[in-house]
Protein backbone atom coordinates (compact mmCIF):
# COMPACT_ATOMS: atom_id res chain seq x y z
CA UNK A 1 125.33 88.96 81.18
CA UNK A 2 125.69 90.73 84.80
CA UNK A 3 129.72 89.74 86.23
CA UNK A 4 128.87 88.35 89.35
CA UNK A 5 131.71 89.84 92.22
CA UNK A 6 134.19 87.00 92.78
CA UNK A 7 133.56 87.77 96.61
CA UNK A 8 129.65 87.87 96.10
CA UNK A 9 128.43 84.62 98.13
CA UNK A 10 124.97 83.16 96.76
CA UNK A 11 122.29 83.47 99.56
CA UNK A 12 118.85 81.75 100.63
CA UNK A 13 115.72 82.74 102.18
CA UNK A 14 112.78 80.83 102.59
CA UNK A 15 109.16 81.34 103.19
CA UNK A 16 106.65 81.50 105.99
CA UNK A 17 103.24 80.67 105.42
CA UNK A 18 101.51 83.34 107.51
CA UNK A 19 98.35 82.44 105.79
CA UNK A 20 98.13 78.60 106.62
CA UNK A 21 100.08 75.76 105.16
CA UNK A 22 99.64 72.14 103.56
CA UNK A 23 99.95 70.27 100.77
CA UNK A 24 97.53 71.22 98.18
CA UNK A 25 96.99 75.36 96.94
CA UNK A 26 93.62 76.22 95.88
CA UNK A 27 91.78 75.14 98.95
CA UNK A 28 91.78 75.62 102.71
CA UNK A 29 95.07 75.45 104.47
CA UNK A 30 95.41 71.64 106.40
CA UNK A 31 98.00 73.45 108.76
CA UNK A 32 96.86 77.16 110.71
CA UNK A 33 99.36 79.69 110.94
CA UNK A 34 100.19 79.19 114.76
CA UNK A 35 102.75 80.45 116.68
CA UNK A 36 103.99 76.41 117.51
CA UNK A 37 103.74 76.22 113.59
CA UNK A 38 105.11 79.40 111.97
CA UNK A 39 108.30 78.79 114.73
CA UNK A 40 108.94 75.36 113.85
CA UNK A 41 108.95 76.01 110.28
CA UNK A 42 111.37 79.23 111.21
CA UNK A 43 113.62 76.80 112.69
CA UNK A 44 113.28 73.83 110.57
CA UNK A 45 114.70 76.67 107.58
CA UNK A 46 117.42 78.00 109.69
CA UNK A 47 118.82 74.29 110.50
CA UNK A 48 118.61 74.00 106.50
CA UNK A 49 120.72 76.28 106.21
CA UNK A 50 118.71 79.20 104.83
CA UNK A 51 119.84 82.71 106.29
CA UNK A 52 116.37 84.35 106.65
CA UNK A 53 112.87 83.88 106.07
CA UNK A 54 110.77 86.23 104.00
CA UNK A 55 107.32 86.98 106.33
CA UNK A 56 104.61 88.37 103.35
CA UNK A 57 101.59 90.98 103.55
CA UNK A 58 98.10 90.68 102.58
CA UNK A 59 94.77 90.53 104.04
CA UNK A 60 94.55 86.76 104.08
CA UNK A 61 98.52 86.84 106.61
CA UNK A 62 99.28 87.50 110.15
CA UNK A 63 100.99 90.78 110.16
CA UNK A 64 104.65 90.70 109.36
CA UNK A 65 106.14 92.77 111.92
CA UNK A 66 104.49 90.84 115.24
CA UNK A 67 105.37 87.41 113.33
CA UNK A 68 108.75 89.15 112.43
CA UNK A 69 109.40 89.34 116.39
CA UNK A 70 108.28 86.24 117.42
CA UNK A 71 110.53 84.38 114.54
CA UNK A 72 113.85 86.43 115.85
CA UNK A 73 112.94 85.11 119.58
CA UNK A 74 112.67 81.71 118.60
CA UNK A 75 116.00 81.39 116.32
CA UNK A 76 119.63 82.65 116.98
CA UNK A 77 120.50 83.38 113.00
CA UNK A 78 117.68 83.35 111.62
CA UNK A 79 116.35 86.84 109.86
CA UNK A 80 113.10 88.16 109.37
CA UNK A 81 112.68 89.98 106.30
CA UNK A 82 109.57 92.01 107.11
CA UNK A 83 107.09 93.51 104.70
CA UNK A 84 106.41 97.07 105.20
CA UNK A 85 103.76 99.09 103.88
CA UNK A 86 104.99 102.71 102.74
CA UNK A 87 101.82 105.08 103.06
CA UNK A 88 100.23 103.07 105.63
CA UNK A 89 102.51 103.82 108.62
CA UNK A 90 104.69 107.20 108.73
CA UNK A 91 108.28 106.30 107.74
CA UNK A 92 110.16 107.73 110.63
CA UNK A 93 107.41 105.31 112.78
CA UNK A 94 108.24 102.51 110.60
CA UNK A 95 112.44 103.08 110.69
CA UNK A 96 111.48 103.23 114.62
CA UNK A 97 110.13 99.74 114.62
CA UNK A 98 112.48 98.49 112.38
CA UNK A 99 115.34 99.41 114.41
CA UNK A 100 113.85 98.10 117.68
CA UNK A 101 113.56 94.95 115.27
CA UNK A 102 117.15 94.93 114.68
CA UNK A 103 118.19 95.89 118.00
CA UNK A 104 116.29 93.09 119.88
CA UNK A 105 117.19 90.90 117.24
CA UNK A 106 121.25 91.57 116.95
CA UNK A 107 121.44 93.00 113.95
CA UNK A 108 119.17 90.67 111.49
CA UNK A 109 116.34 93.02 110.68
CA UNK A 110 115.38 93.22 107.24
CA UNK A 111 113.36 95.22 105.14
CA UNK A 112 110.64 94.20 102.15
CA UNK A 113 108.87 97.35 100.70
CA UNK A 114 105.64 96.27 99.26
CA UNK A 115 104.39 99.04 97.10
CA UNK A 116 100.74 96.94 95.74
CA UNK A 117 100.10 93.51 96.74
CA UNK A 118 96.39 94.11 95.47
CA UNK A 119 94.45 96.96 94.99
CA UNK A 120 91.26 95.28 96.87
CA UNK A 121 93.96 95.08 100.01
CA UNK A 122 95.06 98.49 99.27
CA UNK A 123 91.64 99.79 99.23
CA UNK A 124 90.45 97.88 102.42
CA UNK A 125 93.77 99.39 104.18
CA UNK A 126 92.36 103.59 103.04
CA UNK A 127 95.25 103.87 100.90
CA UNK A 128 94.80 107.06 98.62
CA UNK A 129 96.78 105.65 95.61
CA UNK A 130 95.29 102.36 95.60
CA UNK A 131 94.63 102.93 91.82
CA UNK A 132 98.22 104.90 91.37
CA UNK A 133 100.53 102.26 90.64
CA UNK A 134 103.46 104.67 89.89
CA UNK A 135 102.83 107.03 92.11
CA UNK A 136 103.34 104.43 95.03
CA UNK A 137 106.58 103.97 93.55
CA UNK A 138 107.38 107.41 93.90
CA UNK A 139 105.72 107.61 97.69
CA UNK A 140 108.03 104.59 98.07
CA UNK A 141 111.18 105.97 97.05
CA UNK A 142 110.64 108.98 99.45
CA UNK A 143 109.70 106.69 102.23
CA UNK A 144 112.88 104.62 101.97
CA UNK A 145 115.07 108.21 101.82
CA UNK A 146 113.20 109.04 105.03
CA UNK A 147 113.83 105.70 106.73
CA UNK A 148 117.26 105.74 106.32
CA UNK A 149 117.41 109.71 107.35
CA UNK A 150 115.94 108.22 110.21
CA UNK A 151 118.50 105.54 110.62
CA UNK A 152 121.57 107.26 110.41
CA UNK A 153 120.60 110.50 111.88
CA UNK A 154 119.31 109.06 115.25
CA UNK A 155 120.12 110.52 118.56
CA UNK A 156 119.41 107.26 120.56
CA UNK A 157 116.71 107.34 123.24
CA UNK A 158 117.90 110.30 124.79
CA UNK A 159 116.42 112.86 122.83
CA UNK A 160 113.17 114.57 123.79
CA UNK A 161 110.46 117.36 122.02
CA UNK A 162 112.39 119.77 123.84
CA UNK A 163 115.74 119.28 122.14
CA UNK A 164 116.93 121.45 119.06
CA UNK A 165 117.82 120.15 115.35
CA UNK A 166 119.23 121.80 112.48
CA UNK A 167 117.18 123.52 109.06
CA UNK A 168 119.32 122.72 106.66
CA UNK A 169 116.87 121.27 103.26
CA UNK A 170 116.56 119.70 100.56
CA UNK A 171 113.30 119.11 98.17
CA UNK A 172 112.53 115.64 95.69
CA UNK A 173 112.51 115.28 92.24
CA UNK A 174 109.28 113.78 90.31
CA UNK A 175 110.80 110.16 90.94
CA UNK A 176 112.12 110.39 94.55
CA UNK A 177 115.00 112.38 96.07
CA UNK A 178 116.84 114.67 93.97
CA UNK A 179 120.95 115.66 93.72
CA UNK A 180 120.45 117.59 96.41
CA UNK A 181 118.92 114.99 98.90
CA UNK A 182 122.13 112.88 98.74
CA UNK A 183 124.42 115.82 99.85
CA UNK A 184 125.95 115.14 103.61
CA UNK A 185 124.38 114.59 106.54
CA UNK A 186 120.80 117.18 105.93
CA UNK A 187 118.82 117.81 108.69
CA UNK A 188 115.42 118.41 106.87
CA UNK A 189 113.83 116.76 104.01
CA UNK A 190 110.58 117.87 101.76
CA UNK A 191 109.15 115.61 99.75
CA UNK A 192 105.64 115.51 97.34
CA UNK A 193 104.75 112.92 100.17
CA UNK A 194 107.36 113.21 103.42
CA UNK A 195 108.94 115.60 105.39
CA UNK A 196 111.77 114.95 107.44
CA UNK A 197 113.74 117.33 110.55
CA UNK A 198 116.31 114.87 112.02
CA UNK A 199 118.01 114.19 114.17
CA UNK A 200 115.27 111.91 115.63
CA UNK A 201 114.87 110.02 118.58
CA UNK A 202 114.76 105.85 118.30
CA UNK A 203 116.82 103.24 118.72
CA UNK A 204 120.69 102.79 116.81
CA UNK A 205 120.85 99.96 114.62
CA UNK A 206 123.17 97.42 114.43
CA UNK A 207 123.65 97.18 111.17
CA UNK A 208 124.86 99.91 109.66
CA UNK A 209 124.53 102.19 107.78
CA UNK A 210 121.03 100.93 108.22
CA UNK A 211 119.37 97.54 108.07
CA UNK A 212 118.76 96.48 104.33
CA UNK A 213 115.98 97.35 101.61
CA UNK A 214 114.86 94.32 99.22
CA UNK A 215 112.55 95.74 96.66
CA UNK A 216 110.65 94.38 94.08
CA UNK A 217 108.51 95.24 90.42
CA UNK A 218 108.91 94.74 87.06
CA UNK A 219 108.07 98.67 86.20
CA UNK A 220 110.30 101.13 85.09
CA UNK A 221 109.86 103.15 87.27
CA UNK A 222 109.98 99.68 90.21
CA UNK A 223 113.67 99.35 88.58
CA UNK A 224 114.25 103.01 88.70
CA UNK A 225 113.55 103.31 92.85
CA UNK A 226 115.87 100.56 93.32
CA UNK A 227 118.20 101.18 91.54
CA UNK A 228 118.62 104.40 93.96
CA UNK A 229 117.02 102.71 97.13
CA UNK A 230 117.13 98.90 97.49
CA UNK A 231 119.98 97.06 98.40
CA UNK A 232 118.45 93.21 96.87
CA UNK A 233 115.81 94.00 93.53
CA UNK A 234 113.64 90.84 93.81
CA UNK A 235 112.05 89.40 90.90
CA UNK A 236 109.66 86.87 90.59
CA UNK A 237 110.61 83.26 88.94
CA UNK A 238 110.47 83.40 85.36
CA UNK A 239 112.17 81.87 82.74
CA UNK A 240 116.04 82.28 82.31
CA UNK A 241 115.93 84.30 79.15
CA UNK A 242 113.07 86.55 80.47
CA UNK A 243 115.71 87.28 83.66
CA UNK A 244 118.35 88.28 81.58
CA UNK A 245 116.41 90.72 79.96
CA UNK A 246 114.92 91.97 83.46
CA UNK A 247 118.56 92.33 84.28
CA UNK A 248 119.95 93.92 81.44
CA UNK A 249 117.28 96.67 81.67
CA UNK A 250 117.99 97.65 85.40
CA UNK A 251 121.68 97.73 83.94
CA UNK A 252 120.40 100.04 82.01
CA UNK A 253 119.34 102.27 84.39
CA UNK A 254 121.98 101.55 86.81
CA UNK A 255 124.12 103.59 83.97
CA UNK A 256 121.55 106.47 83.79
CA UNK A 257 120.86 107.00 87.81
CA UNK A 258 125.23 106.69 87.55
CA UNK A 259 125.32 109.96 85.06
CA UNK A 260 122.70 112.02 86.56
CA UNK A 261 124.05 111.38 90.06
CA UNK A 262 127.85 110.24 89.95
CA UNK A 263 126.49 107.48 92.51
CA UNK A 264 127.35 103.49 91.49
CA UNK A 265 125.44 101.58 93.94
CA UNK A 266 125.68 98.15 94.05
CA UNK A 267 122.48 96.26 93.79
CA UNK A 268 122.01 92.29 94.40
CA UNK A 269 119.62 90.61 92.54
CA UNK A 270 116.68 87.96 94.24
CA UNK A 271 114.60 85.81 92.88
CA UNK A 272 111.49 84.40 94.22
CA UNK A 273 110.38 80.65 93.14
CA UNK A 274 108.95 77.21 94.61
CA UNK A 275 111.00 73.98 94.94
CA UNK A 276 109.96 70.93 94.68
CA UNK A 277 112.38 67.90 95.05
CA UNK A 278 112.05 63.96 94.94
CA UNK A 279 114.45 61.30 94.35
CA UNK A 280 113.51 60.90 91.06
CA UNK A 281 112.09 63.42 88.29
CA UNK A 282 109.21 61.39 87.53
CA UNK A 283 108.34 61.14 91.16
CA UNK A 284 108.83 65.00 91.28
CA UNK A 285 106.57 65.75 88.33
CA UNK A 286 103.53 63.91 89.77
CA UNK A 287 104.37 65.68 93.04
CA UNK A 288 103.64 68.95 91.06
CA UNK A 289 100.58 68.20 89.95
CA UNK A 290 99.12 66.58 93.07
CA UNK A 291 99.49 70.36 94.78
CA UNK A 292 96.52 71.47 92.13
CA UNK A 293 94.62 68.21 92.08
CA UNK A 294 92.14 69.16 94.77
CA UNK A 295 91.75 73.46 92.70
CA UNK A 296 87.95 73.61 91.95
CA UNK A 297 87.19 74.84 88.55
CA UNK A 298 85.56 77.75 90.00
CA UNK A 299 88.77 78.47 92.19
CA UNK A 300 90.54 79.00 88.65
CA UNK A 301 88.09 81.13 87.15
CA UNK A 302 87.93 83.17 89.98
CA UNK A 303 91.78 83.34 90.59
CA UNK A 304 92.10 84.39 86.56
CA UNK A 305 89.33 87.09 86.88
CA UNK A 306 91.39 88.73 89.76
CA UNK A 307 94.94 88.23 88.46
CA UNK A 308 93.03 90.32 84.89
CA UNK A 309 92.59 93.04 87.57
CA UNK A 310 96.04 93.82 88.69
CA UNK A 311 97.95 96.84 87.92
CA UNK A 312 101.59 95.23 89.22
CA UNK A 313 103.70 94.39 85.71
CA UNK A 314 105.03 91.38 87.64
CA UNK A 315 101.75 89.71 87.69
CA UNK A 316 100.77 90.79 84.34
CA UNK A 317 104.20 88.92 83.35
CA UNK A 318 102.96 85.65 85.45
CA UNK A 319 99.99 85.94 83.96
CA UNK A 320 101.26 86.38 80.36
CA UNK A 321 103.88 82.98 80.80
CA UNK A 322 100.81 80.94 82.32
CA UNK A 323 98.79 81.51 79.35
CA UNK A 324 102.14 81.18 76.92
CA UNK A 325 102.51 77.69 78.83
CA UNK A 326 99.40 76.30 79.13
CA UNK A 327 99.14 73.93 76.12
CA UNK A 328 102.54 72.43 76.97
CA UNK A 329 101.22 71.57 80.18
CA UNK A 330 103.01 74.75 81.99
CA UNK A 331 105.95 73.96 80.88
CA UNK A 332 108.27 76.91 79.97
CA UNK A 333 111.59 75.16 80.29
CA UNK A 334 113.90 71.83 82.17
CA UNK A 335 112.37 71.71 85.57
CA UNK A 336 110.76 75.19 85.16
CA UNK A 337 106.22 74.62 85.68
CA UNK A 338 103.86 77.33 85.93
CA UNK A 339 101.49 74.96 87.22
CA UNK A 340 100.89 76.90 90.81
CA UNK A 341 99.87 80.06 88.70
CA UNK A 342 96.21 79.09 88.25
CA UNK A 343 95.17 80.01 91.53
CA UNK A 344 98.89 81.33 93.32
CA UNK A 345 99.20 84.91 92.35
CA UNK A 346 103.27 86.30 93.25
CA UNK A 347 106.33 84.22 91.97
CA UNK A 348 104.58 81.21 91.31
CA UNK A 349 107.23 79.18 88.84
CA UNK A 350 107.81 75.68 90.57
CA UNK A 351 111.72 74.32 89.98
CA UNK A 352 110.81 70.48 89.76
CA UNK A 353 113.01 67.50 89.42
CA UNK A 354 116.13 65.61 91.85
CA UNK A 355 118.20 67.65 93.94
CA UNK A 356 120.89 67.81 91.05
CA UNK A 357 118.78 68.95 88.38
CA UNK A 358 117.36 71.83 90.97
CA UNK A 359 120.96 73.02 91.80
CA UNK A 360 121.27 73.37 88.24
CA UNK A 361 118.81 75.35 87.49
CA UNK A 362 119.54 77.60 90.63
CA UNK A 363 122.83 77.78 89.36
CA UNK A 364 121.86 78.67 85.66
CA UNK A 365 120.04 81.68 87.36
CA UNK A 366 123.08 82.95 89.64
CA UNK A 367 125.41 82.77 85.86
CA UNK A 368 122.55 85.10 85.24
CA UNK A 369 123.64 87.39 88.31
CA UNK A 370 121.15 85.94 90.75
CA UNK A 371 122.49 85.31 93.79
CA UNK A 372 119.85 85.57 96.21
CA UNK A 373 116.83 83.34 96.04
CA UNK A 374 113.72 83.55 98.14
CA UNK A 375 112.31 79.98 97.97
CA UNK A 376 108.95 78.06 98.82
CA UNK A 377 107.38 75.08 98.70
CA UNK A 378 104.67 72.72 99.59
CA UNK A 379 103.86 72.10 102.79
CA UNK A 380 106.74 74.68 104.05
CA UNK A 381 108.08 72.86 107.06
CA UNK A 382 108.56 69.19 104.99
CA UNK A 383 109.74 70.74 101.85
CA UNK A 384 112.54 73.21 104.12
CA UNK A 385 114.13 70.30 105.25
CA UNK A 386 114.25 68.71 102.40
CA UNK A 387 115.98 71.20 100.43
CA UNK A 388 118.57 72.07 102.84
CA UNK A 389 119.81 68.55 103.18
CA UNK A 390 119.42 67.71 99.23
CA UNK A 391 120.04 70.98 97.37
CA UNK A 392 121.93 73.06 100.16
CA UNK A 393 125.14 71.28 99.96
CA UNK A 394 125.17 70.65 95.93
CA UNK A 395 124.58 73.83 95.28
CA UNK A 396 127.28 75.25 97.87
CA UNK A 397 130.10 73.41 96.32
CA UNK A 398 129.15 73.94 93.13
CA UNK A 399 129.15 77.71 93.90
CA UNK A 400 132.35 77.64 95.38
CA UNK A 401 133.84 75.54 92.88
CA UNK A 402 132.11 78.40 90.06
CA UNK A 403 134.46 81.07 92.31
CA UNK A 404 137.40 79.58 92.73
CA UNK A 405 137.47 79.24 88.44
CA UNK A 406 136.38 82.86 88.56
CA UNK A 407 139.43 83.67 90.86
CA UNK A 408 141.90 81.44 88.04
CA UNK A 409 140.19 83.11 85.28
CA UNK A 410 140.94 87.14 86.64
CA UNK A 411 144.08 86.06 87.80
């Protein structure tokens, strides 16, 4: 089991529906993705209490980055974690508009590298490795070096074509940056994918070193790039014991990337899941089911044939407990339901039941080494609110209480 830092606070993020919103899944969104709508959710989830919303990618969503900015001018805490796209916009181009992001924003930019989301998207979007899974793993782990080359070796807005830069360089290894990439302060990086001659000209960001990397997969080599990358590895919700051993493996390789490079990075670990909470846990279970009362049979079988396609391990592993679950009524443990999963593809495992059986759960997870969750549920605004003024507060004190008999316990 991963020691969770006695200082390590438990964090929340929720999710905007860039796609449409409403009660049911499996047929047309009841709510459009407006501007009115997508900012009143934004702020509905920051008066919950939740620190930042995740914005997602896809053909069927607005486009992160211009919902990104319109969420940060409608909030004052709020922060967008935006999905970007490595191989479908240059990095240094990308760490440009991400630190404009956190500039405008005062320092609550936030990054989501999306390596997949499908391979129909990815082919729609002319990306070369559509059908590469691990190479875009390795593109991606070059792409985040670059970014942050970008980041911490920017002149400002002051410098021009004409200025000069340095030739000091360094070349990657077959899974991203080698040794010699992490040695101080190079001006020029080659990579099988990137190049890089800093310093560069952009915007400083407020955060620093650099805003933050989430990263997600539940590949090797997905576990391998953050471990030397992301600052938050996001899973998606599965059952406790299957965590663990998601955990334990990137512990794993925390150890390895430690020995070959003498680095120990720290590394947070996410989870994404839907909440669903009534007063009662009978009223929440028939809740659960009314979302996928209205999914067409046809809307299943065609959901199933394309989840069969995927490449992405974590939606072979949804995929795998849905079909594990589905003669106990996808049920895979208390208040756990896989119910979504039949036409939701991502982390589709629904926490049902009262606010204190919820906060339980939650809490189960974080004695895991969770202790940031990225959280959804149906319709978005409605379910927000609830949450923050059921859950929120249980599950603060309860995490507080959990430190302070940490704290006794070291000392």
């Amino acid at each position: 089991m991963t020691t969770v830092s006695e200082q390590e606070e438990m964090k929340f993020g929720w999710f905007l529906p860039t796609a449409g919103d409403g009660k049911y899944v499996g047929v047309a969104p009841e709510r459009e993705p407006s501007l009115d709508y997508l900012v009143q959710v934004a702020q509905t989830a920051e008066t919950a209490g939740f620190e930042f919303v995740l914005i997602p990618t896809g053909g069927a969503c607005l486009d992160a980055w211009v919902v990104g900015s319109a969420v940060m001018s409608h909030t004052k805490t709020l922060r967008p974690l935006v999905a970007i796209r490595p191989g479908l916009v240059t990095p240094v181009l990308a760490a440009r508009m991400g630190a404009a992001l956190d500039q405008l924003s005062g320092g609550r930019a936030m990054m989501n590298v999306v390596t997949g989301s499908s391979v129909r998207d990815l082919e729609e979007l002319g990306d070369p490795l559509a059908h590469a899974h691990d190479e875009r793993y390795v593109r991606a782990s070059e792409y985040m070096e670059v970014m942050k080359r970008s980041w911490t070796q920017s002149t400002g807005l002051n410098l021009t074509e004409f200025a000069g830069s340095g030739s000091k360089s360094v070349t990657s290894g077959s899974t991203g940056p080698s040794a010699e990439a992490f040695s101080e302060a190079p001006s020029e990086y080659n990579g099988q994918y990137y190049n890089f001659k800093g310093p560069v000209g952009m915007p400083e960001t407020v955060q620093k070193p650099h805003p933050p990397f989430y990263l997600g997969g539940s590949s090797p080599i997905a576990k391998r790039v953050a471990v030397e990358h992301a600052d938050t590895f996001l899973m998606w919700g599965e059952p406790h014991d299957w965590i663990q051993e998601q955990i334990e493996e990137i512990e794993v390789i925390r150890e390895q990337v430690k020995e070959e490079t003498g680095q120990d990075r720290q590394l947070r670990y996410g989870m994404r899941a839907q909440v669903l909470i009534r007063d009662t846990e009978e009223e929440a279970w028939a809740a659960a089911w009314e979302i996928i009362s209205k999914v067409p049979p046809e809307a299943i079988e065609k959901a199933k044939a394309a989840f069969a396609e995927t490449d992405a391990t974590n939606q072979r592993r949804q995929n795998e407990l849905r079909e594990l679950s589905e003669k106990q009524q996808f049920v895979v443990g208390p208040n756990l339901w896989t119910g979504l999963s039949v036409v939701r593809s991502g982390g589709a495992i629904l926490i049902v039941g009262t606010a204190e059986q919820v906060a339980e759960r939650l809490m189960e997870y974080g004695d895991l080494g969770v202790t940031t969750f990225i959280l959804s549920g149906y319709p978005h605004l409605e379910e927000a609110e609830i949450f923050g003024k059921t859950v929120m507060p249980i599950i603060r004190e309860k995490w507080k209480t959990r430190q302070k008999r940490q704290s006794i316990t070291a000392n």
